[in-house]
C-alpha atoms as a PDB file:
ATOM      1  CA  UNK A   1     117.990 -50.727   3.639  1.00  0.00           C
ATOM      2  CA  UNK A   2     121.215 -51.823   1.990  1.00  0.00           C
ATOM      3  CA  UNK A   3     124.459 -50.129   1.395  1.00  0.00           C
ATOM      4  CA  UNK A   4     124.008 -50.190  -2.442  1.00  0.00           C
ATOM      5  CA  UNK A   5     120.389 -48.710  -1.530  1.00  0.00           C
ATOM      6  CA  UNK A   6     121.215 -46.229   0.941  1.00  0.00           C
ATOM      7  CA  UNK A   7     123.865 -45.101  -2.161  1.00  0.00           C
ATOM      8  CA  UNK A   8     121.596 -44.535  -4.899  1.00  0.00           C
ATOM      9  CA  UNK A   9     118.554 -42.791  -2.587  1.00  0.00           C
ATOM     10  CA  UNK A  10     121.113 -40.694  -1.562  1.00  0.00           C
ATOM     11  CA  UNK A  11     121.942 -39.933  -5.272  1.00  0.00           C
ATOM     12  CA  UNK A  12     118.224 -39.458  -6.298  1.00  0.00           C
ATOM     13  CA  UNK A  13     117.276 -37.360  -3.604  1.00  0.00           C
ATOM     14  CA  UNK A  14     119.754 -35.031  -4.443  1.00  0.00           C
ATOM     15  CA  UNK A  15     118.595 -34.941  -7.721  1.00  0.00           C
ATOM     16  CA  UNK A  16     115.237 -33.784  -6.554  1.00  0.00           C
ATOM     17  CA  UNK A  17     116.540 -31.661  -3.246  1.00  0.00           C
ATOM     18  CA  UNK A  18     118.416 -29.778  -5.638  1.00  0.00           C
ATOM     19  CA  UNK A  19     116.465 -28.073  -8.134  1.00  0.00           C
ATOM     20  CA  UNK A  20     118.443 -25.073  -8.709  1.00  0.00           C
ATOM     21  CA  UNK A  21     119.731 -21.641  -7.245  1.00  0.00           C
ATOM     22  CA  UNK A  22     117.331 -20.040  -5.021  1.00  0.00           C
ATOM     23  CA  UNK A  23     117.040 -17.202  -7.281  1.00  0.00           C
ATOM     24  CA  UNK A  24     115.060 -19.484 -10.171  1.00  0.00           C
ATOM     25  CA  UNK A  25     113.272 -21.535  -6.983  1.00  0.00           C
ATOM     26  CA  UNK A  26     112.069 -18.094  -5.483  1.00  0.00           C
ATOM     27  CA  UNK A  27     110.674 -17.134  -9.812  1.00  0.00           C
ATOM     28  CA  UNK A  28     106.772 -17.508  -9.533  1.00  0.00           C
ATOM     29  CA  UNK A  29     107.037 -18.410 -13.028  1.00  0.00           C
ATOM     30  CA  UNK A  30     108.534 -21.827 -12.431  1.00  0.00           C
ATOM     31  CA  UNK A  31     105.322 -24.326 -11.759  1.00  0.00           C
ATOM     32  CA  UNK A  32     107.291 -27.867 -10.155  1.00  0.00           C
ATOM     33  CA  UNK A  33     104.933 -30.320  -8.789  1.00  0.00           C
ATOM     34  CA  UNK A  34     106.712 -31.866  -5.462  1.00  0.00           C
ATOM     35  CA  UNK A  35     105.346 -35.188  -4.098  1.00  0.00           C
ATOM     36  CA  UNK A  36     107.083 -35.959  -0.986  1.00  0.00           C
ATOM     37  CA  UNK A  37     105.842 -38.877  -0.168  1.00  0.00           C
ATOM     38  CA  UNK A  38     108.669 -40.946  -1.611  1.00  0.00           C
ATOM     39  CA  UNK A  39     111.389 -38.602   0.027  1.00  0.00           C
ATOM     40  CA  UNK A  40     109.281 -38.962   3.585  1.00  0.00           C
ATOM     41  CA  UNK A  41     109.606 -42.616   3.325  1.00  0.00           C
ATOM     42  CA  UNK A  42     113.352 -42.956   2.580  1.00  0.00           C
ATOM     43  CA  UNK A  43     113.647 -40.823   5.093  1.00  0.00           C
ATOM     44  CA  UNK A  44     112.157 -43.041   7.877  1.00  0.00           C
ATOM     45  CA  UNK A  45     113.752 -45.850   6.426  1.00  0.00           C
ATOM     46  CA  UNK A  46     117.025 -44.049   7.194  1.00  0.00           C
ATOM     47  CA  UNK A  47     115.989 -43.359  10.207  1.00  0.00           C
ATOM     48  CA  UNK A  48     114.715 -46.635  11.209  1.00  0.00           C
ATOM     49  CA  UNK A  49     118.356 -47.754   9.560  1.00  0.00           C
ATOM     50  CA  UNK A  50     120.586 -45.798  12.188  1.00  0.00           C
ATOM     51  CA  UNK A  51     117.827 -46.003  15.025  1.00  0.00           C
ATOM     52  CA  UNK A  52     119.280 -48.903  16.494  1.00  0.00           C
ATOM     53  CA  UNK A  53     122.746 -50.647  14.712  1.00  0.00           C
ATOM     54  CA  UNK A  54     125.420 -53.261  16.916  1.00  0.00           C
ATOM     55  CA  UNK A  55     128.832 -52.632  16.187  1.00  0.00           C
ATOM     56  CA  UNK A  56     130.562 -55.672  16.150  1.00  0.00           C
ATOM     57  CA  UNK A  57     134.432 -55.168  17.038  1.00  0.00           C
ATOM     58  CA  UNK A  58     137.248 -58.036  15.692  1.00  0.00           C
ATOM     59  CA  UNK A  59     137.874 -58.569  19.466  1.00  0.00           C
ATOM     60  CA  UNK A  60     135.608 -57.964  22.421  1.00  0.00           C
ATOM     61  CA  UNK A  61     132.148 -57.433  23.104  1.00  0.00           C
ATOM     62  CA  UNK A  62     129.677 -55.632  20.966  1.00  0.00           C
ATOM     63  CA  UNK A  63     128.213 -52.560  21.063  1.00  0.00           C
ATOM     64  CA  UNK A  64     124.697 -51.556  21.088  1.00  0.00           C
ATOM     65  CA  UNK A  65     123.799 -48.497  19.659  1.00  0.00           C
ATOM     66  CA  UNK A  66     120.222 -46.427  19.864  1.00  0.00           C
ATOM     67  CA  UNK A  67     119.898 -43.160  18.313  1.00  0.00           C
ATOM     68  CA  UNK A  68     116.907 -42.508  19.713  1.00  0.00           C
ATOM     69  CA  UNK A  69     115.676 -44.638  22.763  1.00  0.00           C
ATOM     70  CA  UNK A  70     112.131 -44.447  23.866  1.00  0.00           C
ATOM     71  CA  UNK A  71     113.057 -45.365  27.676  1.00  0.00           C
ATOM     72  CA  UNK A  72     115.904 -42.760  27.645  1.00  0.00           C
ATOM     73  CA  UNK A  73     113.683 -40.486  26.801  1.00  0.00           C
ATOM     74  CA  UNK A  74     114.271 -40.127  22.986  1.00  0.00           C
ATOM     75  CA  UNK A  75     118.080 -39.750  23.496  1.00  0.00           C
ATOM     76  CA  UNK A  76     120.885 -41.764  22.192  1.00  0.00           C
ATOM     77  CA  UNK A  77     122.648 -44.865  24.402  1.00  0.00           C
ATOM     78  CA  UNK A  78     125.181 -46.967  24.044  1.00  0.00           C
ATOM     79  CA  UNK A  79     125.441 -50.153  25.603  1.00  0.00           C
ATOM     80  CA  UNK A  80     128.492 -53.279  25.566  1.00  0.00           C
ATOM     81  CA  UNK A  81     126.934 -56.099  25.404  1.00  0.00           C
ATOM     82  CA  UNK A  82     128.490 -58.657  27.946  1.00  0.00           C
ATOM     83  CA  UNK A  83     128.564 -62.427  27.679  1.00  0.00           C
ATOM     84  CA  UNK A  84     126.038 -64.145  30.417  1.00  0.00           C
ATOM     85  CA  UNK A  85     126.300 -67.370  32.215  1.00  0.00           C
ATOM     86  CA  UNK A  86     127.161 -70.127  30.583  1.00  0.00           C
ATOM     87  CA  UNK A  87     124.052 -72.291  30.334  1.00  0.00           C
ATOM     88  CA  UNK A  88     125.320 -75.654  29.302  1.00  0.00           C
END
């Protein structure tokens, strides 16, 4: 997902996260058909988006980021990436 992406999702899932005050979601009279299946799957593409990002610094080495890493146990690391051997 792409910055100009991520900003209109986030736009059009407000539209349809915010329906209203509580007062006219909570009238039985009002009959809204949800379908979450396209909120679900920007949700996990978010998700997959921040799950694992390197930040890249002007000077010195990057940085590896995991939001949620399976051999950590689900938690978040952060690892600096340092330059090997030289092969040549």
């Amino acid at each position: 997902m792409k910055k100009n992406e991520l900003i209109g999702t986030y736009g059009r899932i407000g539209e349809r996260l915010h329906r209203g005050t509580l007062k006219k979601l909570l009238d039985r009279k009002l009959n809204v058909p949800v379908d979450f299946s396209e909120m679900v799957a920007i949700a996990q593409s978010i998700q997959n988006l921040l799950a694992s990002h390197v930040v890249a610094p002007l000077s010195g080495n990057p940085i590896l980021c995991t939001l949620s890493d399976l051999s950590a146990g689900g938690n978040a690391t952060v690892r600096i990436a340092i330059p090997g051997p030289s092969l040549g």
